[in-house]
PDB file of N, CA and C in Angstrom:
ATOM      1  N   UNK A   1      64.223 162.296 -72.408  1.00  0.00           N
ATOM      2  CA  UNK A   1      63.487 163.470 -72.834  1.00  0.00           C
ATOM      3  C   UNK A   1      64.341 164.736 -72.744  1.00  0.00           C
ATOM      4  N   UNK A   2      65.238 164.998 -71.942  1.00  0.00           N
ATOM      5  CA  UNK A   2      66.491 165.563 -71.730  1.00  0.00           C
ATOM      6  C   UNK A   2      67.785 165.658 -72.824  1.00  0.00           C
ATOM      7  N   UNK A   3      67.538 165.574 -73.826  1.00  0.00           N
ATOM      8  CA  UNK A   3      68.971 164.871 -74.210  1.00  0.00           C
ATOM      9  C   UNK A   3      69.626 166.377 -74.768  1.00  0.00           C
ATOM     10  N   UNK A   4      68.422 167.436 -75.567  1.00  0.00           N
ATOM     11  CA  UNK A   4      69.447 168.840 -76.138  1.00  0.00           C
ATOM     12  C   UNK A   4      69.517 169.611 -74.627  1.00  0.00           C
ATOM     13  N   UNK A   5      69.093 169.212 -73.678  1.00  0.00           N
ATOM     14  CA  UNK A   5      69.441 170.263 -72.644  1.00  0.00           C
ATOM     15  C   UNK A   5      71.389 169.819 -72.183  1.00  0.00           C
ATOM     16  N   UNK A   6      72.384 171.359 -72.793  1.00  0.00           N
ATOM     17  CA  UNK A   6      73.088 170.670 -72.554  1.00  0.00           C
ATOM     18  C   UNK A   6      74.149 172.151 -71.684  1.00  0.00           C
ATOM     19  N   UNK A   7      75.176 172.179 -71.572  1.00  0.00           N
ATOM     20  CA  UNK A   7      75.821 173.506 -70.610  1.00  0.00           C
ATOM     21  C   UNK A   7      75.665 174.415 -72.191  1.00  0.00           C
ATOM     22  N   UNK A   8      75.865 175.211 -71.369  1.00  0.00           N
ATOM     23  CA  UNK A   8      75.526 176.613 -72.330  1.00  0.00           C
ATOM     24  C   UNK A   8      76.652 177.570 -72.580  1.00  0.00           C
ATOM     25  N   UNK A   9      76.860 177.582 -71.127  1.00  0.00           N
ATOM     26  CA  UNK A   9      77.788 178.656 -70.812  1.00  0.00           C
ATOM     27  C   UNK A   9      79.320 178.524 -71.216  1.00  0.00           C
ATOM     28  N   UNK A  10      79.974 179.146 -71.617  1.00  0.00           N
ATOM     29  CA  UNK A  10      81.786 179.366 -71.547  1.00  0.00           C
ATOM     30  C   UNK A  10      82.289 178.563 -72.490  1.00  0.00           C
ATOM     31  N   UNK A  11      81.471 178.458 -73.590  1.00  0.00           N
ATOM     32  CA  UNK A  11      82.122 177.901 -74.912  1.00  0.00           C
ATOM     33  C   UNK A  11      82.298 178.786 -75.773  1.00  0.00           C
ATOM     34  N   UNK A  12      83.187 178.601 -76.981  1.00  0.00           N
ATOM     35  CA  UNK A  12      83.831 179.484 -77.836  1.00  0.00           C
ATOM     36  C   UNK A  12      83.358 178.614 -79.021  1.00  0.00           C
ATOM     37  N   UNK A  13      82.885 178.893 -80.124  1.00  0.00           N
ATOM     38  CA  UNK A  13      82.026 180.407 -79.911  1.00  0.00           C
ATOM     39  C   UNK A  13      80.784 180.125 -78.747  1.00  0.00           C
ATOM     40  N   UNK A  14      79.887 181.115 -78.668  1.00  0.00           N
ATOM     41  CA  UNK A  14      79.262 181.015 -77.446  1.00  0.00           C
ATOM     42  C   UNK A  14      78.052 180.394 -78.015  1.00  0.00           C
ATOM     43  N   UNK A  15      76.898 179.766 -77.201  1.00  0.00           N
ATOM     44  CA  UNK A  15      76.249 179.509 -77.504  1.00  0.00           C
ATOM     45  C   UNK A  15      74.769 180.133 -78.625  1.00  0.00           C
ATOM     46  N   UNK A  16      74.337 179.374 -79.431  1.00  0.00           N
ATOM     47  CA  UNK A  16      73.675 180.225 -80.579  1.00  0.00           C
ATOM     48  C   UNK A  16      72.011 179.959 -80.127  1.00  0.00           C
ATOM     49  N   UNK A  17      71.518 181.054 -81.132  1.00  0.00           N
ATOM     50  CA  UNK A  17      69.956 180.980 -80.996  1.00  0.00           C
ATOM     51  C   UNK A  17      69.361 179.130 -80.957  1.00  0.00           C
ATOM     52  N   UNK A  18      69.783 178.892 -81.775  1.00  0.00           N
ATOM     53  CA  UNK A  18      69.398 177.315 -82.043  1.00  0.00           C
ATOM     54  C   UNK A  18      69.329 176.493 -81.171  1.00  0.00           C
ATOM     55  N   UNK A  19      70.975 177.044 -80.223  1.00  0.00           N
ATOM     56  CA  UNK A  19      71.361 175.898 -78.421  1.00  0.00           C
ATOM     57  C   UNK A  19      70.349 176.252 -77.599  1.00  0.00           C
ATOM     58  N   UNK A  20      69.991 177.662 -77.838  1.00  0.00           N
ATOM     59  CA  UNK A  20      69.632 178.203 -76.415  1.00  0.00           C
ATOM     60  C   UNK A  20      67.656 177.811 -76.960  1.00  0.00           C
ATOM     61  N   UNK A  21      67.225 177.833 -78.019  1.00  0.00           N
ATOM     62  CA  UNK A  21      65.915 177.099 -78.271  1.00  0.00           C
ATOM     63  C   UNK A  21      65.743 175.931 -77.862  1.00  0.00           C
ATOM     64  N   UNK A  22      66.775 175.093 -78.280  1.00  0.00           N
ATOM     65  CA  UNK A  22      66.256 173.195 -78.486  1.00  0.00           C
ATOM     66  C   UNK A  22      66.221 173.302 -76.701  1.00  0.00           C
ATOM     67  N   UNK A  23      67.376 173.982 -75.913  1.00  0.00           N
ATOM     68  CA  UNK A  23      67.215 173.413 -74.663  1.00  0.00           C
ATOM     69  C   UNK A  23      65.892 173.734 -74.005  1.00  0.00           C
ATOM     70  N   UNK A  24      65.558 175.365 -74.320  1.00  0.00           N
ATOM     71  CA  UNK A  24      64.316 175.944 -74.036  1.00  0.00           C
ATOM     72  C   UNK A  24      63.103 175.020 -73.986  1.00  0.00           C
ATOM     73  N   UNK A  25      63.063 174.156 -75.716  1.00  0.00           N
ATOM     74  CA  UNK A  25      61.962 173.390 -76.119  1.00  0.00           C
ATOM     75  C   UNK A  25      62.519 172.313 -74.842  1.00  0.00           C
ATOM     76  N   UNK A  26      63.347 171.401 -74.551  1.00  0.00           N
ATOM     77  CA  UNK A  26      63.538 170.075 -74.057  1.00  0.00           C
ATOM     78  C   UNK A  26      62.734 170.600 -72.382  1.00  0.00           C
ATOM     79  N   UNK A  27      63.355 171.573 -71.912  1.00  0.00           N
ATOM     80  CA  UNK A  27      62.935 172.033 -70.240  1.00  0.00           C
ATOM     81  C   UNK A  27      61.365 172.102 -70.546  1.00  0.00           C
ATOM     82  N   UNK A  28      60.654 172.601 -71.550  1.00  0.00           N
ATOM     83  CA  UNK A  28      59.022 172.744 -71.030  1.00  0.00           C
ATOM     84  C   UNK A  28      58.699 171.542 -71.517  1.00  0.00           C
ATOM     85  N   UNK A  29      59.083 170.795 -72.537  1.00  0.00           N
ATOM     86  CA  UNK A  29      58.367 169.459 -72.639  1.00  0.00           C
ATOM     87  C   UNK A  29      58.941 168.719 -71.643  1.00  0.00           C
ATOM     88  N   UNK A  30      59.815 168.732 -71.075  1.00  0.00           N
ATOM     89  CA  UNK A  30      60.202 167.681 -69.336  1.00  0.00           C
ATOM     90  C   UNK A  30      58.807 168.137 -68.535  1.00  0.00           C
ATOM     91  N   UNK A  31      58.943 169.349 -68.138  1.00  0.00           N
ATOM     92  CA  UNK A  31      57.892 170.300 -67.269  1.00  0.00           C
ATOM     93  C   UNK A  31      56.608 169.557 -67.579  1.00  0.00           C
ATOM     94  N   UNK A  32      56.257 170.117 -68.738  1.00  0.00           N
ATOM     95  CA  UNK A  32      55.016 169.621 -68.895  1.00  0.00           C
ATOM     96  C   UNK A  32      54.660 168.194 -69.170  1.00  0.00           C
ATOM     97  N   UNK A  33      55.399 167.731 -69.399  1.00  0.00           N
ATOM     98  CA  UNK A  33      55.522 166.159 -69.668  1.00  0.00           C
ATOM     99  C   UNK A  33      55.196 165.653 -71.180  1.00  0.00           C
ATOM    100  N   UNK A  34      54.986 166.458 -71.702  1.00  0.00           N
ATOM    101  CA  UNK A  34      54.465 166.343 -73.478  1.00  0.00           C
ATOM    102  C   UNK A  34      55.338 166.764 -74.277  1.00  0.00           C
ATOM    103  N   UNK A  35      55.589 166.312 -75.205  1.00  0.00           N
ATOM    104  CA  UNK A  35      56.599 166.182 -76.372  1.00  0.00           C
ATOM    105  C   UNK A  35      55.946 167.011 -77.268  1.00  0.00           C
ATOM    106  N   UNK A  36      54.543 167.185 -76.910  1.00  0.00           N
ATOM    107  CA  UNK A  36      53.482 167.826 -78.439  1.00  0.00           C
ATOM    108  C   UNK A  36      52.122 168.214 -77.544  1.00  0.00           C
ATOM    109  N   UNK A  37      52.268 169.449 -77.075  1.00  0.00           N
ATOM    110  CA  UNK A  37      50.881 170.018 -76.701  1.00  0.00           C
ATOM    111  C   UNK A  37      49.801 169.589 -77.358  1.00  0.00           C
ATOM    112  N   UNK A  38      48.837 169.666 -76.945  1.00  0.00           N
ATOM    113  CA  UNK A  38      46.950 169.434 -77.761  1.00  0.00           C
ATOM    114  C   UNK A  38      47.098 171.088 -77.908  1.00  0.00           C
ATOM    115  N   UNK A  39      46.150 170.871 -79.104  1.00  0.00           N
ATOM    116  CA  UNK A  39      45.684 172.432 -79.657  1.00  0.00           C
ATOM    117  C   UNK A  39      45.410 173.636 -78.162  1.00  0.00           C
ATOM    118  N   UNK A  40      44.306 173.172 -77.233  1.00  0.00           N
ATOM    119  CA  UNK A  40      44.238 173.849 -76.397  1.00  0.00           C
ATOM    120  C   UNK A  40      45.379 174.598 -75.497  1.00  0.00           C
ATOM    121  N   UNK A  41      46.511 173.760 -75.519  1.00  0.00           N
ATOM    122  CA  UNK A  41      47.451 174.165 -74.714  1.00  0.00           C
ATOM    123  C   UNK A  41      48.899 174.728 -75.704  1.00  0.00           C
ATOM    124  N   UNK A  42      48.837 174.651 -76.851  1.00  0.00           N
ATOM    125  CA  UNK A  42      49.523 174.996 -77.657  1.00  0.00           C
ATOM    126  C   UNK A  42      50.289 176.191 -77.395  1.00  0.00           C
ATOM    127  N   UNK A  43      49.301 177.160 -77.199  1.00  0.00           N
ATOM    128  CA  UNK A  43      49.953 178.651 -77.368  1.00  0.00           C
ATOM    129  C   UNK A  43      50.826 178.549 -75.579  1.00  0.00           C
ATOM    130  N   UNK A  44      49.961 178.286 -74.766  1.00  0.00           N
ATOM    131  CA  UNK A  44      50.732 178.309 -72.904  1.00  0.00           C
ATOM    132  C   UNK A  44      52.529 177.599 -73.716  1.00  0.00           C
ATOM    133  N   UNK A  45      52.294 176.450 -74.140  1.00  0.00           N
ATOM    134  CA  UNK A  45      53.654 175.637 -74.388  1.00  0.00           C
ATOM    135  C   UNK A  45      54.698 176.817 -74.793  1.00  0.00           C
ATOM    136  N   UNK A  46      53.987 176.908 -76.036  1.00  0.00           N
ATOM    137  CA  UNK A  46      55.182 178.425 -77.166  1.00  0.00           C
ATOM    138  C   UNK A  46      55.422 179.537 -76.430  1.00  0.00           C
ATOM    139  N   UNK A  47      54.362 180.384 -75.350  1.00  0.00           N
ATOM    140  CA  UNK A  47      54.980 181.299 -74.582  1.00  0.00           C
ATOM    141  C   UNK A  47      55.927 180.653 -73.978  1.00  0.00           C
ATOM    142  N   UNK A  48      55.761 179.651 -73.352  1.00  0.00           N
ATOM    143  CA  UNK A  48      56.593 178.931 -72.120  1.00  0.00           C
ATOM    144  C   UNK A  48      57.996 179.064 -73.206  1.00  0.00           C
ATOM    145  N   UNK A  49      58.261 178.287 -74.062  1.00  0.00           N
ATOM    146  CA  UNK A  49      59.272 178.299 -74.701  1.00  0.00           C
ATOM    147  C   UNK A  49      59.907 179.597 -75.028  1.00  0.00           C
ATOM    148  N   UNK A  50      59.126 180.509 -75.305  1.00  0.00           N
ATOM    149  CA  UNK A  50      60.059 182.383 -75.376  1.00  0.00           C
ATOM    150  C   UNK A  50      60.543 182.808 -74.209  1.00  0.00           C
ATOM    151  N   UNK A  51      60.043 182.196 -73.271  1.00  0.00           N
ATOM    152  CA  UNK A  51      59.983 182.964 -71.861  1.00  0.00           C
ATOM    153  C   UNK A  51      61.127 182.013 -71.497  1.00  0.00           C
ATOM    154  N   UNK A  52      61.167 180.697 -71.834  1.00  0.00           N
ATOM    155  CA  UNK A  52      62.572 180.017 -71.223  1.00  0.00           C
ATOM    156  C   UNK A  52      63.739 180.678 -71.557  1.00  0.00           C
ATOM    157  N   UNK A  53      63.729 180.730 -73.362  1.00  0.00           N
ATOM    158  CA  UNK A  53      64.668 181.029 -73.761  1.00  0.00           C
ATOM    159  C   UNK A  53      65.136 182.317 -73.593  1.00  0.00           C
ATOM    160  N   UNK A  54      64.214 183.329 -73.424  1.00  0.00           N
ATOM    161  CA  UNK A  54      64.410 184.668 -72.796  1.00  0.00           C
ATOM    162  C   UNK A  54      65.487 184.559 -71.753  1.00  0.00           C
ATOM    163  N   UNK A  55      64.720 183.951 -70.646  1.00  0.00           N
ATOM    164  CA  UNK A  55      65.850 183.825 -69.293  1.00  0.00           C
ATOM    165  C   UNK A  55      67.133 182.910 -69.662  1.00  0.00           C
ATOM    166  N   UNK A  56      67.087 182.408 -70.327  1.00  0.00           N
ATOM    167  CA  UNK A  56      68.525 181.845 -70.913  1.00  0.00           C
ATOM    168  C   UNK A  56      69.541 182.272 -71.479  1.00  0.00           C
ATOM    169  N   UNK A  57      69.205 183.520 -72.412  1.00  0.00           N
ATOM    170  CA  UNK A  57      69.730 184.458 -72.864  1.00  0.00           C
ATOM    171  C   UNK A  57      70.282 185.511 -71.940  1.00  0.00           C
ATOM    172  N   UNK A  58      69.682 185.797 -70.759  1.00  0.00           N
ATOM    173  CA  UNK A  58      69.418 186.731 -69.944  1.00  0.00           C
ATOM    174  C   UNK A  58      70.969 186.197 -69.002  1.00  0.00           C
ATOM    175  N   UNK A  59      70.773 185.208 -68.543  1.00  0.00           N
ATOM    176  CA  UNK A  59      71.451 184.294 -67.396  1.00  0.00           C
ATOM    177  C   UNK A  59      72.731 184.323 -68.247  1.00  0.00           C
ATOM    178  N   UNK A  60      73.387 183.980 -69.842  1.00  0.00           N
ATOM    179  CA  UNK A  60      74.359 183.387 -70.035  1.00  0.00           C
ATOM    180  C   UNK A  60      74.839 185.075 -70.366  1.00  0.00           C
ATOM    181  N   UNK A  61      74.109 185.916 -70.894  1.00  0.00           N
ATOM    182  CA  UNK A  61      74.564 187.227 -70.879  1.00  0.00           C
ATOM    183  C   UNK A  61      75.419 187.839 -69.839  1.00  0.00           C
ATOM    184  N   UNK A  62      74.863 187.212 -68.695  1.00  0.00           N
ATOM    185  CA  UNK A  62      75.373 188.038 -67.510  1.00  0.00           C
ATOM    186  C   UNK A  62      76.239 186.789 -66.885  1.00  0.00           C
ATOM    187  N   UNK A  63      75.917 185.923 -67.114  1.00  0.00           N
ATOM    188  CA  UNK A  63      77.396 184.868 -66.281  1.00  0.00           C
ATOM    189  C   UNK A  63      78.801 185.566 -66.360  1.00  0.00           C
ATOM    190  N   UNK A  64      79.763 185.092 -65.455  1.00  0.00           N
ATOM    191  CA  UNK A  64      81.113 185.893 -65.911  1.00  0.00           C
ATOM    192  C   UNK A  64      81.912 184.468 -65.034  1.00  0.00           C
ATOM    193  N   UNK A  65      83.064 184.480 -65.875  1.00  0.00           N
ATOM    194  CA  UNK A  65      83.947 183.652 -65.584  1.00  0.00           C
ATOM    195  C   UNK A  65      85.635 183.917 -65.647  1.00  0.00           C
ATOM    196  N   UNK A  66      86.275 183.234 -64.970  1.00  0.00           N
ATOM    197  CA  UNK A  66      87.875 183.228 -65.297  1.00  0.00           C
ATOM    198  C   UNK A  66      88.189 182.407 -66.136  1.00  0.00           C
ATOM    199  N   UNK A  67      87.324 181.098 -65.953  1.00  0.00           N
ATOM    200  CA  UNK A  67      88.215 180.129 -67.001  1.00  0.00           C
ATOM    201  C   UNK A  67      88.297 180.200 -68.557  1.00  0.00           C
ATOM    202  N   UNK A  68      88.859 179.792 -68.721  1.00  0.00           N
ATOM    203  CA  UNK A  68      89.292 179.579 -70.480  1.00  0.00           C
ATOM    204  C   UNK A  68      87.849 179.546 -71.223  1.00  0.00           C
ATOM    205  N   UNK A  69      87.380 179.336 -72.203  1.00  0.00           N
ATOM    206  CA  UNK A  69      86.164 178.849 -72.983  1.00  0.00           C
ATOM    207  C   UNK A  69      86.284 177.724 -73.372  1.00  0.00           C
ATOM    208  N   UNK A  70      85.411 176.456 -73.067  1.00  0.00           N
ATOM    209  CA  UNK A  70      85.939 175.168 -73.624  1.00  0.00           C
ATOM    210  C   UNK A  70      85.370 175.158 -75.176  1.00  0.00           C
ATOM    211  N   UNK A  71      85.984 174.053 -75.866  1.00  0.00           N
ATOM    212  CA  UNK A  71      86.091 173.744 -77.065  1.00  0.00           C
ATOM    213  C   UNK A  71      84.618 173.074 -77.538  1.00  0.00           C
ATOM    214  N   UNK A  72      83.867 173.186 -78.268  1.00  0.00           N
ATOM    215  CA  UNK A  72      82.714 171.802 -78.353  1.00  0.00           C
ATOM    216  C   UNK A  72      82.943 170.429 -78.634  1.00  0.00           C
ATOM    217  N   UNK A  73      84.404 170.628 -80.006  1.00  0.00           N
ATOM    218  CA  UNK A  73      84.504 169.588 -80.028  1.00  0.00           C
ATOM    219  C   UNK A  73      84.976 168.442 -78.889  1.00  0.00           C
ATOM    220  N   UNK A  74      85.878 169.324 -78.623  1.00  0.00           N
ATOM    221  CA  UNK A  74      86.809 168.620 -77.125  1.00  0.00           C
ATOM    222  C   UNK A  74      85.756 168.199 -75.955  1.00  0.00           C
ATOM    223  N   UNK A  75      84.995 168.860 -75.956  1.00  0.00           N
ATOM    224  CA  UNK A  75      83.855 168.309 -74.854  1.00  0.00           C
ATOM    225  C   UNK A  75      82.855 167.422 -75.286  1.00  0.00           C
ATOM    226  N   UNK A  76      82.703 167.147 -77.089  1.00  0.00           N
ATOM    227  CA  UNK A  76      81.629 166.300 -76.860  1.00  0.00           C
ATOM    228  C   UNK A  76      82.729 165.036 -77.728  1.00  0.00           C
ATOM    229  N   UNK A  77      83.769 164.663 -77.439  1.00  0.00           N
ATOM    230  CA  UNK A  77      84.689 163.915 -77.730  1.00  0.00           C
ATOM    231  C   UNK A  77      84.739 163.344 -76.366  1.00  0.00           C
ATOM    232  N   UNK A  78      85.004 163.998 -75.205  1.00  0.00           N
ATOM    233  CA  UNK A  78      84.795 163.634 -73.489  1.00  0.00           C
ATOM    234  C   UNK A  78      83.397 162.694 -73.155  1.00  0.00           C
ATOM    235  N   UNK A  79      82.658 163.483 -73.940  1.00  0.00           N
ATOM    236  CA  UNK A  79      81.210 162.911 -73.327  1.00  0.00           C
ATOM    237  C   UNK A  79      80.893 161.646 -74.024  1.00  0.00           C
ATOM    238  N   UNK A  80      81.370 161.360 -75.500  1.00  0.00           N
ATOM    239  CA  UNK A  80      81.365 160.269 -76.340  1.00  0.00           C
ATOM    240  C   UNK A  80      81.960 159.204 -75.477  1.00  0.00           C
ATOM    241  N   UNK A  81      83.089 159.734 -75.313  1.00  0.00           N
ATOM    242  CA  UNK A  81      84.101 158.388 -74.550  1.00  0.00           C
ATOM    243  C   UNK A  81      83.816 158.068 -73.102  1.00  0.00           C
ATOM    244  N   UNK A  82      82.790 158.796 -72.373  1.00  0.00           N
ATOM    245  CA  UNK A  82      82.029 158.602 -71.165  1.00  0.00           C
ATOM    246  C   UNK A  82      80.856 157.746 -71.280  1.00  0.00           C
ATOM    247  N   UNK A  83      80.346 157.620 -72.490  1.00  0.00           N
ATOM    248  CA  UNK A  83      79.314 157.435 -72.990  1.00  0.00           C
ATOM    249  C   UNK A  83      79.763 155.729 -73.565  1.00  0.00           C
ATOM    250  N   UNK A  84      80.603 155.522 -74.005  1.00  0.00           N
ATOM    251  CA  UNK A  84      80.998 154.358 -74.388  1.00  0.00           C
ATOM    252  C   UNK A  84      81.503 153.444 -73.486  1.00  0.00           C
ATOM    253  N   UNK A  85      81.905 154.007 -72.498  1.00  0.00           N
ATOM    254  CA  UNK A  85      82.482 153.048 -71.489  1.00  0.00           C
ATOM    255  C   UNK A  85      81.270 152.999 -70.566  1.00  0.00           C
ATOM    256  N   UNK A  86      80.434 153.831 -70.118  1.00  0.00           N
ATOM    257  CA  UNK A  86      79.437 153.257 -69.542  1.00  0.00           C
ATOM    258  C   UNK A  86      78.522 152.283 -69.880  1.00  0.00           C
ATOM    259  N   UNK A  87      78.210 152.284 -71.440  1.00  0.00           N
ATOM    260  CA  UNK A  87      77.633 151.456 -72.326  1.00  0.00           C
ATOM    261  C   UNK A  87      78.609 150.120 -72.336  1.00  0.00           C
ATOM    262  N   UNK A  88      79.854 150.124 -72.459  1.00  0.00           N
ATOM    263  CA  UNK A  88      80.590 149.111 -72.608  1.00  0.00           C
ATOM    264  C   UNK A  88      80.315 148.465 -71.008  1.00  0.00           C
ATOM    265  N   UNK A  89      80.355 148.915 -70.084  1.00  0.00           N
ATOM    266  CA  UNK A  89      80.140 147.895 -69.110  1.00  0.00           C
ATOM    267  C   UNK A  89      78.597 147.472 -68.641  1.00  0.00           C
ATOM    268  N   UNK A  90      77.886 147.644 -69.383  1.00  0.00           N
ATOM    269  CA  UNK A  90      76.690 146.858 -69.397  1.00  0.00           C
ATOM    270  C   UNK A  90      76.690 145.761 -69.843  1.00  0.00           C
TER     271      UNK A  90
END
């Protein structure tokens, strides 16, 4: 249920409206445990989701770092080949 929640921070270019949504959406549907609110709870979900992404915006705004900015591709080339060898030894 986790899978777009992913690092945010210290990539080049930096992270976009789109990263900082899907993760927003993935954290309140973990939270709440629903993939798809009922009508009644609809609107609580969608604040929840502005209000995540708010503080997400907020948090990566103000992070500060020394290191370099990593690459996306280069990191999700890492995570592929982490991903295959764990799978491969099953």
């Amino acid at each position: 249920m986790c899978r777009n929640i992913r690092t945010l921070h210290n990539f080049d270019p930096p992270a976009n409206t789109e990263e900082i949504h899907a993760s927003a959406l993935q954290y309140v549907r973990k939270i709440s445990g629903s993939t798809k609110p009922s009508q009644a709870n609809a609107e609580a979900f969608d604040q929840a989701v502005v209000a995540v992404e708010a503080a997400t915006r907020t948090l990566l705004d103000q992070l500060v770092t020394s290191a370099p900015p990593k690459n996306r591709e280069v990191e999700a080339a890492k995570a592929k080949a982490r991903s295959e060898k764990r799978f491969a030894a099953a």
